[in-house]
PDB file of N, CA and C in Angstrom:
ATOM      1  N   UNK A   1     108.670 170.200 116.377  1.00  0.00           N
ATOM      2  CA  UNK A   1     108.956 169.658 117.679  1.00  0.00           C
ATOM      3  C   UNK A   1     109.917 168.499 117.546  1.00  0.00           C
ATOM      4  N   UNK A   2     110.818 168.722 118.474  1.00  0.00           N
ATOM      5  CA  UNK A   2     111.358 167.296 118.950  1.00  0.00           C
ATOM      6  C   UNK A   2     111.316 165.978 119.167  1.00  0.00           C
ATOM      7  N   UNK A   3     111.571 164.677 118.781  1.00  0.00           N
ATOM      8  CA  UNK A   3     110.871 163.845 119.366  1.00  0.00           C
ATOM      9  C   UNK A   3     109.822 163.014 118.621  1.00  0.00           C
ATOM     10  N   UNK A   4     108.815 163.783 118.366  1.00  0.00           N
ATOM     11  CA  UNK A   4     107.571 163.594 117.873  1.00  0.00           C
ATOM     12  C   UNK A   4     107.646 163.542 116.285  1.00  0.00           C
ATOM     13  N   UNK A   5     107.295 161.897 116.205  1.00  0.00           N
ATOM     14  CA  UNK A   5     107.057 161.661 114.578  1.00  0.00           C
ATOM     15  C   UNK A   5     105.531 161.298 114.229  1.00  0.00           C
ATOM     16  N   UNK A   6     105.496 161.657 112.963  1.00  0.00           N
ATOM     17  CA  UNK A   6     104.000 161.390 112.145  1.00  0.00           C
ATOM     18  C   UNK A   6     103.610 159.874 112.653  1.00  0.00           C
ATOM     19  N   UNK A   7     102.333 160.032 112.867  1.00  0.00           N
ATOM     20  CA  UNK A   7     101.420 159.257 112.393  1.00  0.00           C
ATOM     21  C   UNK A   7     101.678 158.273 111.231  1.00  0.00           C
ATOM     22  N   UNK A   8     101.674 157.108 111.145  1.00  0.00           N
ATOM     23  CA  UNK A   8     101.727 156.114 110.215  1.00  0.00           C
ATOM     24  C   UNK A   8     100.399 155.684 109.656  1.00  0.00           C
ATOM     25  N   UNK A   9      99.799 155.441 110.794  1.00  0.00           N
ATOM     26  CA  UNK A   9      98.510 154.612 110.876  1.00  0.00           C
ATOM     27  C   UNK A   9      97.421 154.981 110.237  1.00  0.00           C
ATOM     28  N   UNK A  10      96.538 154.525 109.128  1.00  0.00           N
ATOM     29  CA  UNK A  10      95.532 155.302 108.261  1.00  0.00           C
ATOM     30  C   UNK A  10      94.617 154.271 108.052  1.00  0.00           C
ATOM     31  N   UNK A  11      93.405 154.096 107.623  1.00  0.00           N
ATOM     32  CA  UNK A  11      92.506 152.733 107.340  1.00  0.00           C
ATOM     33  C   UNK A  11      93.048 152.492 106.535  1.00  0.00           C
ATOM     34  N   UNK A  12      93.645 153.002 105.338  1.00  0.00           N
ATOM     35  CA  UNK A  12      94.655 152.395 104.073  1.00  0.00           C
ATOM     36  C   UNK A  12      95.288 151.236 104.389  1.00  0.00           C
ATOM     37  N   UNK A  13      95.958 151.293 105.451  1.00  0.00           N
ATOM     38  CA  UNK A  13      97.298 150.587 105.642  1.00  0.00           C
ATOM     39  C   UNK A  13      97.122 149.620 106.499  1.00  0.00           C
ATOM     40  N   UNK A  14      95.582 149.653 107.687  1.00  0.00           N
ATOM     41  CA  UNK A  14      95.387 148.842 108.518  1.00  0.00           C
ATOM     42  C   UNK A  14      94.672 147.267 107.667  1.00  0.00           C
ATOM     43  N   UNK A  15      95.088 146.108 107.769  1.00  0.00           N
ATOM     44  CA  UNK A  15      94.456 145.015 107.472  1.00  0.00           C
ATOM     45  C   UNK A  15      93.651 144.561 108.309  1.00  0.00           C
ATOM     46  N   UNK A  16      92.555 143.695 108.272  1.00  0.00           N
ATOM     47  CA  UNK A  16      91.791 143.039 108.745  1.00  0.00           C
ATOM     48  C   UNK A  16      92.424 141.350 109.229  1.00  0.00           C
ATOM     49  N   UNK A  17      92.635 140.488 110.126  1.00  0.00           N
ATOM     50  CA  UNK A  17      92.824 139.451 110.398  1.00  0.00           C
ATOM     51  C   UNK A  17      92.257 138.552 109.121  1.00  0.00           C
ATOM     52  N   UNK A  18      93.027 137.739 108.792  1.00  0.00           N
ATOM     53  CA  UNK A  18      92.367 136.358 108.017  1.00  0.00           C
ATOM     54  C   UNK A  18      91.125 135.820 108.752  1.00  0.00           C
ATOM     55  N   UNK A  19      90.058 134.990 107.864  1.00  0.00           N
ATOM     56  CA  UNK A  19      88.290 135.019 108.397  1.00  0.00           C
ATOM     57  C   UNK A  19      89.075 133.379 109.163  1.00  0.00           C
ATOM     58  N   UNK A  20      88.749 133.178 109.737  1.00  0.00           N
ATOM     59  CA  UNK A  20      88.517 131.649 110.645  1.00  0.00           C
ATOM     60  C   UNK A  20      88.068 130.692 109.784  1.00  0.00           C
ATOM     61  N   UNK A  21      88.579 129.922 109.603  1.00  0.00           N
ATOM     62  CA  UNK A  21      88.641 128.603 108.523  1.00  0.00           C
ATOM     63  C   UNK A  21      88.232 127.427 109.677  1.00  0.00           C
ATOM     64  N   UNK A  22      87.728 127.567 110.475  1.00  0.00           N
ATOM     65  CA  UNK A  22      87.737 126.527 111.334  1.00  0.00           C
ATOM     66  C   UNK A  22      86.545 125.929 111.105  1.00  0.00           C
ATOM     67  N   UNK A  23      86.269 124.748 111.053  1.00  0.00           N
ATOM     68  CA  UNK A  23      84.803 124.036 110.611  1.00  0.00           C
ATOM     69  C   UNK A  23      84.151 123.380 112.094  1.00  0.00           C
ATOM     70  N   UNK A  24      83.262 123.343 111.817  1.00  0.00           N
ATOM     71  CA  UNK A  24      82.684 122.660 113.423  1.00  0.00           C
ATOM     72  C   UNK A  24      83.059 121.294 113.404  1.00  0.00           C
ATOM     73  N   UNK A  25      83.790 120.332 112.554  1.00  0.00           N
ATOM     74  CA  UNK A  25      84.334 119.414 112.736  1.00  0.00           C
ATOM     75  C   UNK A  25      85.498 119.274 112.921  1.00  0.00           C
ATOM     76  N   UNK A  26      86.322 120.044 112.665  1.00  0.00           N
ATOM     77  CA  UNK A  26      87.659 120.266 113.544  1.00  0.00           C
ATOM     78  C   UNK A  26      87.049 120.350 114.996  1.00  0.00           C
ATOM     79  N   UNK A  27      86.306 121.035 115.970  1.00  0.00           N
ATOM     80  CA  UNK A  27      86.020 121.033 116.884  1.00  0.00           C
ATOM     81  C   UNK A  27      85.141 120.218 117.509  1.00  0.00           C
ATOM     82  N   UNK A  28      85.081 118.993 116.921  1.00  0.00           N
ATOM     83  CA  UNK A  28      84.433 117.542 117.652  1.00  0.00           C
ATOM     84  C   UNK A  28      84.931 117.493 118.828  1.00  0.00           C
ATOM     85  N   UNK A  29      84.022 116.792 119.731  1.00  0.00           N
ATOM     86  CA  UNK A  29      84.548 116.175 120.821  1.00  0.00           C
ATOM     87  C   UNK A  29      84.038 114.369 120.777  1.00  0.00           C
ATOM     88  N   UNK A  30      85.168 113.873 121.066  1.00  0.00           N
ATOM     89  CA  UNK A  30      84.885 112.533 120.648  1.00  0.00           C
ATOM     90  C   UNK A  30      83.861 112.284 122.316  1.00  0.00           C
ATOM     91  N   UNK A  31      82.445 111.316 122.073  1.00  0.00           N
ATOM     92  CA  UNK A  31      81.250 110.594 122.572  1.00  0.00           C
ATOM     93  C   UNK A  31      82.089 110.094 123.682  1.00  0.00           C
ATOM     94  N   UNK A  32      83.020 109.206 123.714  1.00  0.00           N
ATOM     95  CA  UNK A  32      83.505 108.321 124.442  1.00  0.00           C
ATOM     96  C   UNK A  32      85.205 108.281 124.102  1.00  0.00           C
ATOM     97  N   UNK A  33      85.968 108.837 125.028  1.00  0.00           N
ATOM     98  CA  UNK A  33      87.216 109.395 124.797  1.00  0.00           C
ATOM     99  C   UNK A  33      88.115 107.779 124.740  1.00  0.00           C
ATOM    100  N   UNK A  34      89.321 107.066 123.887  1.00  0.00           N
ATOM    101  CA  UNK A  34      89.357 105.818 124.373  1.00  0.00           C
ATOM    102  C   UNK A  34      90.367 106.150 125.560  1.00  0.00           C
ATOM    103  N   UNK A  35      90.245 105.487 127.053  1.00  0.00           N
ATOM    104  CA  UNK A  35      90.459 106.022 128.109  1.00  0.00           C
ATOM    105  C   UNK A  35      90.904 104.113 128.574  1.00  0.00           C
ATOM    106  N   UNK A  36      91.980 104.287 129.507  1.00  0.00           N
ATOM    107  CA  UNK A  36      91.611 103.078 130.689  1.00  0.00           C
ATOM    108  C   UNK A  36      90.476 102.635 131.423  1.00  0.00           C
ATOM    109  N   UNK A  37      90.415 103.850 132.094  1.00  0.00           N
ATOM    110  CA  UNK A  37      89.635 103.924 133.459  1.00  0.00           C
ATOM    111  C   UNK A  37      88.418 103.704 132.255  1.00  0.00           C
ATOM    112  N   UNK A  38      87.848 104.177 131.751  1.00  0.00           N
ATOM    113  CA  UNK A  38      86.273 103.562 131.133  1.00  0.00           C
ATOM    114  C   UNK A  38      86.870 102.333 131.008  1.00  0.00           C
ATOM    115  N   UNK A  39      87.121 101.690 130.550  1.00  0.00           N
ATOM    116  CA  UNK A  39      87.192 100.220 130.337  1.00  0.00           C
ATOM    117  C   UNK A  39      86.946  99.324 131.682  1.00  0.00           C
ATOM    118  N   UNK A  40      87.768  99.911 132.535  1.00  0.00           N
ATOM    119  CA  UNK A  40      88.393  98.933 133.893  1.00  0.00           C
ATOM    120  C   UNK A  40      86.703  99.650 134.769  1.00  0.00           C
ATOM    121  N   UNK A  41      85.908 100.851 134.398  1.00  0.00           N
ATOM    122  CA  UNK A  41      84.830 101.059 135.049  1.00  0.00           C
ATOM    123  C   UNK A  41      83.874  99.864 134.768  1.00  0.00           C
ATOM    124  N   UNK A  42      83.641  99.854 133.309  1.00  0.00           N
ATOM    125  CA  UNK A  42      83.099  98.986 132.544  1.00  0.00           C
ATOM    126  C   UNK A  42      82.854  97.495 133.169  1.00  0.00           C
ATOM    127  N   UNK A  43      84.657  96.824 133.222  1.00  0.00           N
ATOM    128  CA  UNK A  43      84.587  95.777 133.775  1.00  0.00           C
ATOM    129  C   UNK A  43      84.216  95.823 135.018  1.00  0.00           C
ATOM    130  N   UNK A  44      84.480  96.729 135.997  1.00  0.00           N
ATOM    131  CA  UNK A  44      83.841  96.630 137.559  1.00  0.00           C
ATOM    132  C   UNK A  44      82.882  96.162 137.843  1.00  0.00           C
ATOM    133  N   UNK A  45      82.138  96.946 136.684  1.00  0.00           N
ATOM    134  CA  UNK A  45      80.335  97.019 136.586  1.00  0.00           C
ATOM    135  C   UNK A  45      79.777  95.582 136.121  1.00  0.00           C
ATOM    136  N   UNK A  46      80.286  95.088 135.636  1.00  0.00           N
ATOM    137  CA  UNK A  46      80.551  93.580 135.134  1.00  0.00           C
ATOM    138  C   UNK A  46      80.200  92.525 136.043  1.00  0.00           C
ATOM    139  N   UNK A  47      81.537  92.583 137.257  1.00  0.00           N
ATOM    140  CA  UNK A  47      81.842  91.519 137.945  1.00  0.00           C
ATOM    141  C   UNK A  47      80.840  92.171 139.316  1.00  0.00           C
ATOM    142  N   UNK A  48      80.674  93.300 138.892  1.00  0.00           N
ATOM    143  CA  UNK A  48      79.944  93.745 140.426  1.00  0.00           C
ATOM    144  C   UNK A  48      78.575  93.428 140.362  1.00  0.00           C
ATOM    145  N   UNK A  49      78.243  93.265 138.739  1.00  0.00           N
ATOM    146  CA  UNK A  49      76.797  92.835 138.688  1.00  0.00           C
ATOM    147  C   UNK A  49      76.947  91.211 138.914  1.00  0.00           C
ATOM    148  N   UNK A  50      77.880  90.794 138.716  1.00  0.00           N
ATOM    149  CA  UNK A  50      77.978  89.231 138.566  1.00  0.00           C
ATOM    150  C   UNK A  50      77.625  88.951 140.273  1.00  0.00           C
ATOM    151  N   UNK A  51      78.101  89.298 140.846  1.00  0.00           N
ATOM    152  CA  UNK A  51      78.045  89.535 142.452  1.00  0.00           C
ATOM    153  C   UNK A  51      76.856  89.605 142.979  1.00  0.00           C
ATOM    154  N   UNK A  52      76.299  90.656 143.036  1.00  0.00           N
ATOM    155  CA  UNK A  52      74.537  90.967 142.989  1.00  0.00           C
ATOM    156  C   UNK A  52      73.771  89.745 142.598  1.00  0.00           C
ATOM    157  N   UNK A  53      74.004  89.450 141.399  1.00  0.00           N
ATOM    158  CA  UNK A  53      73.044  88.120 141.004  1.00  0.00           C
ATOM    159  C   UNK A  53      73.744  87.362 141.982  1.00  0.00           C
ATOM    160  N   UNK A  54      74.317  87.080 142.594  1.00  0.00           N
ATOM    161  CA  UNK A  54      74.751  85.518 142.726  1.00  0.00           C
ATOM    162  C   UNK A  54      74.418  85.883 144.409  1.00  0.00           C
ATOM    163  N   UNK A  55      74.691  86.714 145.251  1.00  0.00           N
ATOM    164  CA  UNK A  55      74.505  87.169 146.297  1.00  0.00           C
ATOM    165  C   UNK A  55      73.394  86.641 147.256  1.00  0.00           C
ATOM    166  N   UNK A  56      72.336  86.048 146.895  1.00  0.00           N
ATOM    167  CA  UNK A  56      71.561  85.178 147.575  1.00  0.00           C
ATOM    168  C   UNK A  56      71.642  84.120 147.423  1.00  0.00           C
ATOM    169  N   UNK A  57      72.275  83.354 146.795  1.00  0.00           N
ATOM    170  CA  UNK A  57      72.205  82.015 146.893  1.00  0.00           C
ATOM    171  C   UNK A  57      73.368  81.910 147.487  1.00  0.00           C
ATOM    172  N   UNK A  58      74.485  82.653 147.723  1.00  0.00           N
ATOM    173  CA  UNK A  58      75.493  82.265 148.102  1.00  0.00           C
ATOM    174  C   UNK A  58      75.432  81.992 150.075  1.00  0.00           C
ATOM    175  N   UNK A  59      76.281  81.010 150.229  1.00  0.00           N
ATOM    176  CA  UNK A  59      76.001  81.120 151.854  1.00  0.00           C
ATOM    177  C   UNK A  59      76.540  81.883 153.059  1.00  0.00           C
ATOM    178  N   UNK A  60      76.258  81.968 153.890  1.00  0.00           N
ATOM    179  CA  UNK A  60      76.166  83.341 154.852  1.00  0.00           C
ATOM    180  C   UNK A  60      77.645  83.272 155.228  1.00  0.00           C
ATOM    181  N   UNK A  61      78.777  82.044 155.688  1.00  0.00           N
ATOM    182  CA  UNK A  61      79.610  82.377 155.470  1.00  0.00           C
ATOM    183  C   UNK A  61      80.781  82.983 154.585  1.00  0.00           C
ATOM    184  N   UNK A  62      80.191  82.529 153.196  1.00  0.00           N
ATOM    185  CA  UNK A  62      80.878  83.644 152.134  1.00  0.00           C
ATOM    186  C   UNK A  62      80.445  84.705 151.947  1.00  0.00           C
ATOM    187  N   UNK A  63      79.347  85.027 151.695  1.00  0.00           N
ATOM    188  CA  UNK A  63      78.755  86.388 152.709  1.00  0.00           C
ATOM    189  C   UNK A  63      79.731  87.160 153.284  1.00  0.00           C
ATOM    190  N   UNK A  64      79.463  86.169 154.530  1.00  0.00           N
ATOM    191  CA  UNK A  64      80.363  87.651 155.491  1.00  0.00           C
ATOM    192  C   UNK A  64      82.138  87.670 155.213  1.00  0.00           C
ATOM    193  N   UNK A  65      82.511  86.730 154.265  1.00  0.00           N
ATOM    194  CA  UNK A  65      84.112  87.236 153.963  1.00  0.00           C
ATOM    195  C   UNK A  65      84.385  87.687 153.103  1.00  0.00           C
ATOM    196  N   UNK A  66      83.599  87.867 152.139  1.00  0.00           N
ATOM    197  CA  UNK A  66      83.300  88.926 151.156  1.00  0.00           C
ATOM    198  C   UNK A  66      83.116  90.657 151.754  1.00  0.00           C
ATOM    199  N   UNK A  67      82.745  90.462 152.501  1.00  0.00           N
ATOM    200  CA  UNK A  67      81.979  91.601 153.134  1.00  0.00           C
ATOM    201  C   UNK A  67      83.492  92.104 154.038  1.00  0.00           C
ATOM    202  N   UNK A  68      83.727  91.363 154.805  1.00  0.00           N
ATOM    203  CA  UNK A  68      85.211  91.304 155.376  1.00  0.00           C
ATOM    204  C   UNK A  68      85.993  91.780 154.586  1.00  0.00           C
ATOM    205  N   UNK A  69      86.465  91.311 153.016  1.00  0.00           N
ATOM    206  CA  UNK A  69      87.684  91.794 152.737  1.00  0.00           C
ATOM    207  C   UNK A  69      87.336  92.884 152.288  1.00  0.00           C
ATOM    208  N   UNK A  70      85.742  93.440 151.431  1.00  0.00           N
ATOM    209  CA  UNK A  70      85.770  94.997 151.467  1.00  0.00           C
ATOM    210  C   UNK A  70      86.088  95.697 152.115  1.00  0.00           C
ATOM    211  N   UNK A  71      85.926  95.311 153.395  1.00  0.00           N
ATOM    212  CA  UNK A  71      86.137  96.116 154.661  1.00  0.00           C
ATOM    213  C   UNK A  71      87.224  96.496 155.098  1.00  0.00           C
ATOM    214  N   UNK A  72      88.187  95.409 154.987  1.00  0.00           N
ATOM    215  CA  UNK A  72      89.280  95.470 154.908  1.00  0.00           C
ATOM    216  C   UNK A  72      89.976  96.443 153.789  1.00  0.00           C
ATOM    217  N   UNK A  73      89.782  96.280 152.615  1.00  0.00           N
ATOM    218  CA  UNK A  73      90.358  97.001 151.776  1.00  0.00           C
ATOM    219  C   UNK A  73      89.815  98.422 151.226  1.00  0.00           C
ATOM    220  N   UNK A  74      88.606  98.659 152.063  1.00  0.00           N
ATOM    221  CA  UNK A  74      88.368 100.005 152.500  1.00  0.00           C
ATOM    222  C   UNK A  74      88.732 100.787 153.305  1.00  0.00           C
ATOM    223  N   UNK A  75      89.297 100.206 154.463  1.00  0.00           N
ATOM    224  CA  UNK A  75      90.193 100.392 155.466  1.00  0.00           C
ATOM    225  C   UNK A  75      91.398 100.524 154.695  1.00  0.00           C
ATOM    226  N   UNK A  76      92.219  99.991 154.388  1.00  0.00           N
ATOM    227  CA  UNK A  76      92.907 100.185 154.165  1.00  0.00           C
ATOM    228  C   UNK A  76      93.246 101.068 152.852  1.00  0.00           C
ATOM    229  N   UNK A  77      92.720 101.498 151.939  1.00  0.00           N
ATOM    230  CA  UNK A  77      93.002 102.463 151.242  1.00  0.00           C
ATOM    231  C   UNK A  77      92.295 103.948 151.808  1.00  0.00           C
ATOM    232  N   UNK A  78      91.619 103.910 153.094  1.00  0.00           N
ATOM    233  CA  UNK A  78      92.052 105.383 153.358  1.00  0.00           C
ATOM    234  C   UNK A  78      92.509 105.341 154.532  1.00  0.00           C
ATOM    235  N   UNK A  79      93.399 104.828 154.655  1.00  0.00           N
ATOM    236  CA  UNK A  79      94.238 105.269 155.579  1.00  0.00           C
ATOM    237  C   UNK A  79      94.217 105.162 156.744  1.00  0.00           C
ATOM    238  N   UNK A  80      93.045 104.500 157.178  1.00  0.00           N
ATOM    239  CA  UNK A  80      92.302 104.334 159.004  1.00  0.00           C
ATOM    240  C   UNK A  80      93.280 103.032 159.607  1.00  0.00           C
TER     241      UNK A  80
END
């Protein structure tokens, strides 16, 4: 026939892929990636606790301008 050539292909001739050399420590994932945003979360958590403690003794007019400029700058980052 025309056209039509042999077969090459035999288990002889077929190889197997190389075995995976990969160790489960190549595939770590680092605990705590070093990142900005963790840091600057970190510090939030910081000054926001510093806040909390101090929050009753402080007086009702700083209070409420504290409270004000959140408000404000909650407002204003979405958009209202």
């Amino acid at each position: 026939m025309k056209g039509l050539e042999p077969s090459t292909f035999t288990l002889a001739t077929c190889s197997s892929p190389p075995p995976n050399t990969c160790s489960d420590n190549d595939l770590a994932i680092s605990e705590t990636p070093p990142d900005s945003k963790n840091d600057s979360a970190q510090n939030a958590s910081v000054e926001l606790a510093s806040i909390t403690a101090a929050w009753p003794s402080l007086p009702e007019t700083i209070r409420a301008r504290i409270l004000g400029i959140v408000e404000g700058a909650t407002a204003a980052g979405s958009g209202s």
